[in-house]
PDB file of N, CA and C in Angstrom:
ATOM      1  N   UNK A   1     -12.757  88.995-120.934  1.00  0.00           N
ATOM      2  CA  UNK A   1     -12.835  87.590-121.300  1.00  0.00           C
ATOM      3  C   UNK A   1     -12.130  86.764-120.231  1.00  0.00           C
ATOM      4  N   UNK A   2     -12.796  85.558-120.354  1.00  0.00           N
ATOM      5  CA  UNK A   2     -12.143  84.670-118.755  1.00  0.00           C
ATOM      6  C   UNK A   2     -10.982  83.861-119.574  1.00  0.00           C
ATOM      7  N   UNK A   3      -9.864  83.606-118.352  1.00  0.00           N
ATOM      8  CA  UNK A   3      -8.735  83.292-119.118  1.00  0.00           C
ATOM      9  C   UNK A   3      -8.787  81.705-118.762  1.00  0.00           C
ATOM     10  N   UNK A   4      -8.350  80.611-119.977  1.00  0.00           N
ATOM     11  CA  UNK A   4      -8.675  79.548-120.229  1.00  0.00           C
ATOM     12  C   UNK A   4      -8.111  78.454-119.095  1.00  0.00           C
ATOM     13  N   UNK A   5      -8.822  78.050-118.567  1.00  0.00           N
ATOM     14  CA  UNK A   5      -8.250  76.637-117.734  1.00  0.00           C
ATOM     15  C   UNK A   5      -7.492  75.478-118.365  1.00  0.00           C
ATOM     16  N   UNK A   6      -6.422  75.044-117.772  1.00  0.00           N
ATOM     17  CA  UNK A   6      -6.152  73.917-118.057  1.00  0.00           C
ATOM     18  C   UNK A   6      -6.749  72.369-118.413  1.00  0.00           C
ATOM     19  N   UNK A   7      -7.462  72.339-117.658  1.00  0.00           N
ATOM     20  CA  UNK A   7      -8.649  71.217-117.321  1.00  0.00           C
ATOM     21  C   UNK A   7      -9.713  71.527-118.085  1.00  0.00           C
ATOM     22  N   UNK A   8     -10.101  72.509-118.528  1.00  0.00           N
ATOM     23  CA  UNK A   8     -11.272  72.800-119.711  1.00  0.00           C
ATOM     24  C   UNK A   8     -11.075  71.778-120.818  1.00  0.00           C
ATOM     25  N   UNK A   9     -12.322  71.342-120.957  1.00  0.00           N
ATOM     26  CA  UNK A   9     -12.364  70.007-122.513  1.00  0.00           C
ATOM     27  C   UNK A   9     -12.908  71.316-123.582  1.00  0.00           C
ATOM     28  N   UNK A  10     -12.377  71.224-124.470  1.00  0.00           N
ATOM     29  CA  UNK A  10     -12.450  72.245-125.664  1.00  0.00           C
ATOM     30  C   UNK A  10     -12.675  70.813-126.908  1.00  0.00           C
ATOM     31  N   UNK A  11     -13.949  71.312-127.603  1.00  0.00           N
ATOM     32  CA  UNK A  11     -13.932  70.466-128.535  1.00  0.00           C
ATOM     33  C   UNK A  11     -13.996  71.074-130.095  1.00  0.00           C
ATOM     34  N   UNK A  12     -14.074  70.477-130.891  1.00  0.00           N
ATOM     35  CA  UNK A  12     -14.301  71.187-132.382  1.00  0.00           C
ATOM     36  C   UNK A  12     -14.239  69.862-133.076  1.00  0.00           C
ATOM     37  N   UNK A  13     -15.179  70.377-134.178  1.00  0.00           N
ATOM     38  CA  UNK A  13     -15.660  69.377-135.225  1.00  0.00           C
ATOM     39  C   UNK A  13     -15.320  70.014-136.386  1.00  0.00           C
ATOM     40  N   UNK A  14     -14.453  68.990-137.278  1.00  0.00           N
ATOM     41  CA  UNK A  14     -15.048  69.169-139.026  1.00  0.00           C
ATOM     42  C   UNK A  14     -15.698  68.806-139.648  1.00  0.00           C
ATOM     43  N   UNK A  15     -16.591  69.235-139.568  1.00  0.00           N
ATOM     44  CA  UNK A  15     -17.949  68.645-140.802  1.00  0.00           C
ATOM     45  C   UNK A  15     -17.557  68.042-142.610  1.00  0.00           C
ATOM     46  N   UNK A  16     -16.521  68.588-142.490  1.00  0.00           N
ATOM     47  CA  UNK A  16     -16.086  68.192-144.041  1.00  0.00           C
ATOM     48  C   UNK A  16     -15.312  66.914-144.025  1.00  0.00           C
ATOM     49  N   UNK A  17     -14.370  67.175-143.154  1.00  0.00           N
ATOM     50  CA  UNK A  17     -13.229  65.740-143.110  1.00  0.00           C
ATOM     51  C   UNK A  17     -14.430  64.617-142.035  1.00  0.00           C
ATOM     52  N   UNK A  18     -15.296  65.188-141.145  1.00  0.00           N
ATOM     53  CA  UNK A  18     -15.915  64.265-140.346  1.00  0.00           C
ATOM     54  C   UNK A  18     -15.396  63.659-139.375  1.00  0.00           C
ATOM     55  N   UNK A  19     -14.661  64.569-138.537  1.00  0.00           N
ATOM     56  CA  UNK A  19     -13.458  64.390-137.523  1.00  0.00           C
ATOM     57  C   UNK A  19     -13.716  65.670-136.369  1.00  0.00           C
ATOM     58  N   UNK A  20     -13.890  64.972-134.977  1.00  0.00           N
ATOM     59  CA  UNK A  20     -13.626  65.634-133.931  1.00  0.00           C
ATOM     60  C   UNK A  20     -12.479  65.412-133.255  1.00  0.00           C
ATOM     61  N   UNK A  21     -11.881  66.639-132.746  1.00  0.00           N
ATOM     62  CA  UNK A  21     -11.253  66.782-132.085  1.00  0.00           C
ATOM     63  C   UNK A  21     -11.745  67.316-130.499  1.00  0.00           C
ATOM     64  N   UNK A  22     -10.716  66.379-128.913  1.00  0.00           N
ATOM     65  CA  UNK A  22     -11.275  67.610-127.884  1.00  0.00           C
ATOM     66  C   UNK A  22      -9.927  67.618-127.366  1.00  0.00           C
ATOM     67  N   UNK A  23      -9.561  68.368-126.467  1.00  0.00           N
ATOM     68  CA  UNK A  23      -8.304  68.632-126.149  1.00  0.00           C
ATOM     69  C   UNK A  23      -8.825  69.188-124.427  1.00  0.00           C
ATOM     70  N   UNK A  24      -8.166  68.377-123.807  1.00  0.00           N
ATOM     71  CA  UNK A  24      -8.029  69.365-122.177  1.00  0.00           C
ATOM     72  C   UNK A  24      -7.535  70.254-121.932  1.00  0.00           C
ATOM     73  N   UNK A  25      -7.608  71.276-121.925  1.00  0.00           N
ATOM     74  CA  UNK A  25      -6.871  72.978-121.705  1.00  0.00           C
ATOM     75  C   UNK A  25      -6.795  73.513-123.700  1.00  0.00           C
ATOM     76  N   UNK A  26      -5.898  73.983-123.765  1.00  0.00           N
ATOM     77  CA  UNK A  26      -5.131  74.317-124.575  1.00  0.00           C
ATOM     78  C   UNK A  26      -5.151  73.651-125.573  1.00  0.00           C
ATOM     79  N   UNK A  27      -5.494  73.678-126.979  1.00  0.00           N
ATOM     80  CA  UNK A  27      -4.663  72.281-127.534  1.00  0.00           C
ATOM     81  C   UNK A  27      -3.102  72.507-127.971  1.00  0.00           C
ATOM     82  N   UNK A  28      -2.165  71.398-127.195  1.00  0.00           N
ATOM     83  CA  UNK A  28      -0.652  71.769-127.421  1.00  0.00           C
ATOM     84  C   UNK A  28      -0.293  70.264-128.421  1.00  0.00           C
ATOM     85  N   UNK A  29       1.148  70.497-128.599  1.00  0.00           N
ATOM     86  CA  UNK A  29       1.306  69.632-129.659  1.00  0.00           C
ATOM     87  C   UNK A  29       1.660  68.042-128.644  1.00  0.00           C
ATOM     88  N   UNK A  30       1.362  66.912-129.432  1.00  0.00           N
ATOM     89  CA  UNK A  30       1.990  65.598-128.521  1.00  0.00           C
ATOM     90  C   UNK A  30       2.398  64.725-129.597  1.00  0.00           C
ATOM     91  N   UNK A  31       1.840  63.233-129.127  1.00  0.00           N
ATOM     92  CA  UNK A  31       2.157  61.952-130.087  1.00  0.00           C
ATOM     93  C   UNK A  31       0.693  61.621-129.818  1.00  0.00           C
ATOM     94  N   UNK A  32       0.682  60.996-130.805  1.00  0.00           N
ATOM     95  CA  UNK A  32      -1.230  60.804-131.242  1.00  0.00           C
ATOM     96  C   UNK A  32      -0.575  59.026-130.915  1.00  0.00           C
ATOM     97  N   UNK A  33      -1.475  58.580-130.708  1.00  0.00           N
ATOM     98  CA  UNK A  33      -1.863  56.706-130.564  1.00  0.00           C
ATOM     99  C   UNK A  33      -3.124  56.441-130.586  1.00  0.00           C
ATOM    100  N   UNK A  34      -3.122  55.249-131.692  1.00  0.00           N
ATOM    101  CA  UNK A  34      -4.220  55.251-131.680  1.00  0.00           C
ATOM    102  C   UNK A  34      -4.582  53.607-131.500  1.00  0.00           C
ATOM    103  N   UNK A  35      -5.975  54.330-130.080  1.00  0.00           N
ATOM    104  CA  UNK A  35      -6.248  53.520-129.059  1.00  0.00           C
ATOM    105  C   UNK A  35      -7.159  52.523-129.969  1.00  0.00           C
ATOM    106  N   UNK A  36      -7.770  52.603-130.434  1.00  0.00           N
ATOM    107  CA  UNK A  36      -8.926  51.613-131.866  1.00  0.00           C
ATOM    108  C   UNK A  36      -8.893  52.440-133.197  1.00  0.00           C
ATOM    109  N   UNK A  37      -9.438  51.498-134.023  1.00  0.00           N
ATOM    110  CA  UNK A  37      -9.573  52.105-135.384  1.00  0.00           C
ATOM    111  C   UNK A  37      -9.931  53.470-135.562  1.00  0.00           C
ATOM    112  N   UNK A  38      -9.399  54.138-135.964  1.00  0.00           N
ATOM    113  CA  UNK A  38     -10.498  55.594-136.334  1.00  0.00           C
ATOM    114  C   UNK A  38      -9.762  56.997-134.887  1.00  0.00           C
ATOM    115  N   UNK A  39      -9.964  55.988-133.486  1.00  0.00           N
ATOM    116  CA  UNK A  39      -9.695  56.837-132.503  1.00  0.00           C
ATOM    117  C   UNK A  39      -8.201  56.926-131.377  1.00  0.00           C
ATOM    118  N   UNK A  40      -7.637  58.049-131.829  1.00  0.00           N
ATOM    119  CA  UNK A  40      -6.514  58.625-131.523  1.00  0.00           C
ATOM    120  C   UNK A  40      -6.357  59.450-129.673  1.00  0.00           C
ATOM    121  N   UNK A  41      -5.695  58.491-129.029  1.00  0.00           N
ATOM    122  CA  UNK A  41      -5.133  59.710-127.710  1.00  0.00           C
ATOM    123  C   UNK A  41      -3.844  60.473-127.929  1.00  0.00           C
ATOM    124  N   UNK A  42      -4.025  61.780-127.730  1.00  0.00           N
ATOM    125  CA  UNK A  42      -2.864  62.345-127.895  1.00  0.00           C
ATOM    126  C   UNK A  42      -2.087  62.451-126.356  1.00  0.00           C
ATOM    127  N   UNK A  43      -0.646  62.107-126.009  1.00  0.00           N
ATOM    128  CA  UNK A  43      -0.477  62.614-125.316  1.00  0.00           C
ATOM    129  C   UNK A  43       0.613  63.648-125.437  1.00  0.00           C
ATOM    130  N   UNK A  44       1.420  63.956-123.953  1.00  0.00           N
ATOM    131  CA  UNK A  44       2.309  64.801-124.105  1.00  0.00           C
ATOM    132  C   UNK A  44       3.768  63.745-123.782  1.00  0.00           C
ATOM    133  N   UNK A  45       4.539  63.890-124.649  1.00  0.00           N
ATOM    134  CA  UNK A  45       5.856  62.951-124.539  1.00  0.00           C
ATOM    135  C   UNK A  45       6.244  62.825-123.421  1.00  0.00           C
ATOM    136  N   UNK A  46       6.623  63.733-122.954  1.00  0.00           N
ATOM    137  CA  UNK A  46       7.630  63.672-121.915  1.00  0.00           C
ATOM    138  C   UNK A  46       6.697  63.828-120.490  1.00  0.00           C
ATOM    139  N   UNK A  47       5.758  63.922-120.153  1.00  0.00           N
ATOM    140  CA  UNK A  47       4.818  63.372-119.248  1.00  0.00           C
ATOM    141  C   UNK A  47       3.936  61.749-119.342  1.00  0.00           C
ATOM    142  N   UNK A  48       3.353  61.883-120.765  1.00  0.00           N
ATOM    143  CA  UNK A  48       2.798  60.801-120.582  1.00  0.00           C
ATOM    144  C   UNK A  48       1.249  60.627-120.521  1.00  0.00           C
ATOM    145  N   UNK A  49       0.838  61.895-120.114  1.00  0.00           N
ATOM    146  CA  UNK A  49      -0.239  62.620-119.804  1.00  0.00           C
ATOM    147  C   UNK A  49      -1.394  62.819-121.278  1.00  0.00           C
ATOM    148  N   UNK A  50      -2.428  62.117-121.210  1.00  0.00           N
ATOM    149  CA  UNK A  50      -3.396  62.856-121.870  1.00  0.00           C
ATOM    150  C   UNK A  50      -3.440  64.211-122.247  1.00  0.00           C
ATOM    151  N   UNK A  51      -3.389  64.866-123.691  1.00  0.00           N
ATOM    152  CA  UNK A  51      -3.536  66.392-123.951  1.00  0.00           C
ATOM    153  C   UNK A  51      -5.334  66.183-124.289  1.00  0.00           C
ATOM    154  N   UNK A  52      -5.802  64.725-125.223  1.00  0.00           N
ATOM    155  CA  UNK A  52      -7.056  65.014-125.867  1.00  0.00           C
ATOM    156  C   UNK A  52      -7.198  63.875-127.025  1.00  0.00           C
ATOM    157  N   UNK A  53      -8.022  63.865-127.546  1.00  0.00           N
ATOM    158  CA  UNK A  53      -8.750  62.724-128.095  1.00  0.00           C
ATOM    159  C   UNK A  53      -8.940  63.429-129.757  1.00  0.00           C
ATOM    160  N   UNK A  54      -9.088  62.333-130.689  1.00  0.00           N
ATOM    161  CA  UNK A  54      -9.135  62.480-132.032  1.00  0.00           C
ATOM    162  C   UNK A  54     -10.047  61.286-132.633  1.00  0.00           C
ATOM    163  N   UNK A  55     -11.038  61.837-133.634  1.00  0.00           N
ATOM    164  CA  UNK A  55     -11.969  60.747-134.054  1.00  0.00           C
ATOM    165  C   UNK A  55     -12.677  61.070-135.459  1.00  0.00           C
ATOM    166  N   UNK A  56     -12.044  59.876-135.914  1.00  0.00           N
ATOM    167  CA  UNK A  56     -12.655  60.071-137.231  1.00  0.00           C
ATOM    168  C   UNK A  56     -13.478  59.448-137.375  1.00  0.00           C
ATOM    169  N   UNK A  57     -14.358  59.305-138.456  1.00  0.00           N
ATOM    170  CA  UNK A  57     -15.724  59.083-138.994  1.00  0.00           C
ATOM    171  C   UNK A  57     -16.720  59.431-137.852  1.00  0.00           C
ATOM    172  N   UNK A  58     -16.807  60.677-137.317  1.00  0.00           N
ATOM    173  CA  UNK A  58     -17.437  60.745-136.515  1.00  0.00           C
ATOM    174  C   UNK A  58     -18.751  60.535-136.502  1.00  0.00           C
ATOM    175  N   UNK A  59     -19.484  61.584-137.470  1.00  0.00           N
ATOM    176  CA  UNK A  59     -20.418  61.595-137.147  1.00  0.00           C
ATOM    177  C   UNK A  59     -21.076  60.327-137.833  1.00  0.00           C
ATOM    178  N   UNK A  60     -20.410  59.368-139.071  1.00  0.00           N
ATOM    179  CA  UNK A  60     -21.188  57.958-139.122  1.00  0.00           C
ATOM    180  C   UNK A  60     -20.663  57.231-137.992  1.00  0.00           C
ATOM    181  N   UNK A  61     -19.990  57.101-136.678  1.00  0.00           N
ATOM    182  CA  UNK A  61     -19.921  56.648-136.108  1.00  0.00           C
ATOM    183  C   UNK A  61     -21.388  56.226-135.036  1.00  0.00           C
ATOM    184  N   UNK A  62     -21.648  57.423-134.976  1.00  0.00           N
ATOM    185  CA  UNK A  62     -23.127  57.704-134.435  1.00  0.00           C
ATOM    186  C   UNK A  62     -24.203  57.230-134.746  1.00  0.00           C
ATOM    187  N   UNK A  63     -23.860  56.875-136.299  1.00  0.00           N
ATOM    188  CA  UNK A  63     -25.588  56.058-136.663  1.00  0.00           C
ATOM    189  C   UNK A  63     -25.262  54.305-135.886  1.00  0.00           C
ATOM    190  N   UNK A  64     -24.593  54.471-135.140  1.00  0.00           N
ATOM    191  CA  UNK A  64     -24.678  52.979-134.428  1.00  0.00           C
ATOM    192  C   UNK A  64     -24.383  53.483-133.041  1.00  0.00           C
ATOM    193  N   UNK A  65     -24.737  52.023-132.014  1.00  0.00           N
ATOM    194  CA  UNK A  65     -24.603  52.589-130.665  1.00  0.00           C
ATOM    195  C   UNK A  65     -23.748  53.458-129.840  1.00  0.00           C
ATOM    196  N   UNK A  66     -23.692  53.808-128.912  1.00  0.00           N
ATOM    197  CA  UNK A  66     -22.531  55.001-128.522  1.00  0.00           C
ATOM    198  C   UNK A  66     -21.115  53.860-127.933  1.00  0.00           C
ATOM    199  N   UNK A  67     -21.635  53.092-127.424  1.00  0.00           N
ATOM    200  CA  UNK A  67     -20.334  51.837-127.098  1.00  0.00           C
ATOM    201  C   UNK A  67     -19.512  51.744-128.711  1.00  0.00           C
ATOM    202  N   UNK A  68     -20.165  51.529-129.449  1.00  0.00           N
ATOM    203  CA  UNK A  68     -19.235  51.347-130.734  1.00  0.00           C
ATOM    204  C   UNK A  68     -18.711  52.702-131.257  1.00  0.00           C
ATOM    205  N   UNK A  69     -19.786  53.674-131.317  1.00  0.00           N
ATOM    206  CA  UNK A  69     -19.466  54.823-131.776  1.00  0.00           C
ATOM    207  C   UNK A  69     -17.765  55.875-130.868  1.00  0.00           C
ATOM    208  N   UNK A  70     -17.868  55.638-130.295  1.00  0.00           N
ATOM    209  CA  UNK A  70     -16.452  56.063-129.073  1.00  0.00           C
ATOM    210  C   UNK A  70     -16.498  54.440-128.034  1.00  0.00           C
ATOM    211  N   UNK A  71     -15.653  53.458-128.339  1.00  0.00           N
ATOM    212  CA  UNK A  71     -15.037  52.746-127.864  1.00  0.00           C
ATOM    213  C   UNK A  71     -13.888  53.282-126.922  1.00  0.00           C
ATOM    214  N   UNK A  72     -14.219  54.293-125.536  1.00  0.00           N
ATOM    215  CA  UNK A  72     -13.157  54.565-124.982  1.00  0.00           C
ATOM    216  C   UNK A  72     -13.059  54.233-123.280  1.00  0.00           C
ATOM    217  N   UNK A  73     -12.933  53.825-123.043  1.00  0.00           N
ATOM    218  CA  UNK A  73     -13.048  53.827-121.377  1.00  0.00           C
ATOM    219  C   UNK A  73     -12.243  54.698-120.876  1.00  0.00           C
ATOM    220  N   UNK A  74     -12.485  56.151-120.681  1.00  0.00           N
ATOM    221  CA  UNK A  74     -12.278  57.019-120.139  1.00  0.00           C
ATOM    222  C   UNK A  74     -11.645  57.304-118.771  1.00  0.00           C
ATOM    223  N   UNK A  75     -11.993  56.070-117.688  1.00  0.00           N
ATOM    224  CA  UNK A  75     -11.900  55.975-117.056  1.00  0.00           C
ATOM    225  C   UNK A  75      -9.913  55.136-117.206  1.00  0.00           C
ATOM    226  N   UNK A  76     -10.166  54.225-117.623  1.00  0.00           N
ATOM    227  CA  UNK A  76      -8.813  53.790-118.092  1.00  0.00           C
ATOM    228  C   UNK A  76      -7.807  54.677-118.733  1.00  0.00           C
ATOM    229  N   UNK A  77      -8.180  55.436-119.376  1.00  0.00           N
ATOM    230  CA  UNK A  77      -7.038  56.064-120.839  1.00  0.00           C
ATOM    231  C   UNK A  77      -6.706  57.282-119.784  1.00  0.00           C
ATOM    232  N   UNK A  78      -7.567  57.726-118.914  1.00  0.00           N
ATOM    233  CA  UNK A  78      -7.401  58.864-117.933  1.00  0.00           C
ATOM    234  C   UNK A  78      -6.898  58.770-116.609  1.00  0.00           C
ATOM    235  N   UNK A  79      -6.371  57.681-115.915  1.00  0.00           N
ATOM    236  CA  UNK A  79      -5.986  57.553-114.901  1.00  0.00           C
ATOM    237  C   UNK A  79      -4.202  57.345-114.984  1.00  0.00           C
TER     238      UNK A  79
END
């Protein structure tokens, strides 16, 4: 088995609660903030650093456009 990268996006869904989670590498523990309603960045305290993203109502998020559905600029929350 190949051993896991840091930088790997790992995702998982609950279909019951209706909540994805993705995490970059590992998922380790942080402080969740949450960047809009519903959607959570986790980072790591004492870096500062993005661990991964949290989102609820996911999948009704989806019956509307993808701009509303993940409101994230990626580009921002990641630099």
């Amino acid at each position: 088995m190949a051993k896991s990268k840091d930088n790997e996006l790992r995702i998982s869904y609950d279909k019951f609660a209706d909540v994805l989670y993705m995490s970059f590498g590992k998922p380790r523990v942080g402080v969740d903030e949450e960047i809009e309603d519903g959607v959570y960045l986790r980072v790591d305290e004492r870096t500062n650093k993005p661990l991964g993203f949290t989102i609820i109502d996911f999948e009704k998020r989806f019956s509307t456009s993808i701009e509303k559905a993940i409101p994230i600029n990626l580009s921002e929350v990641l630099s």
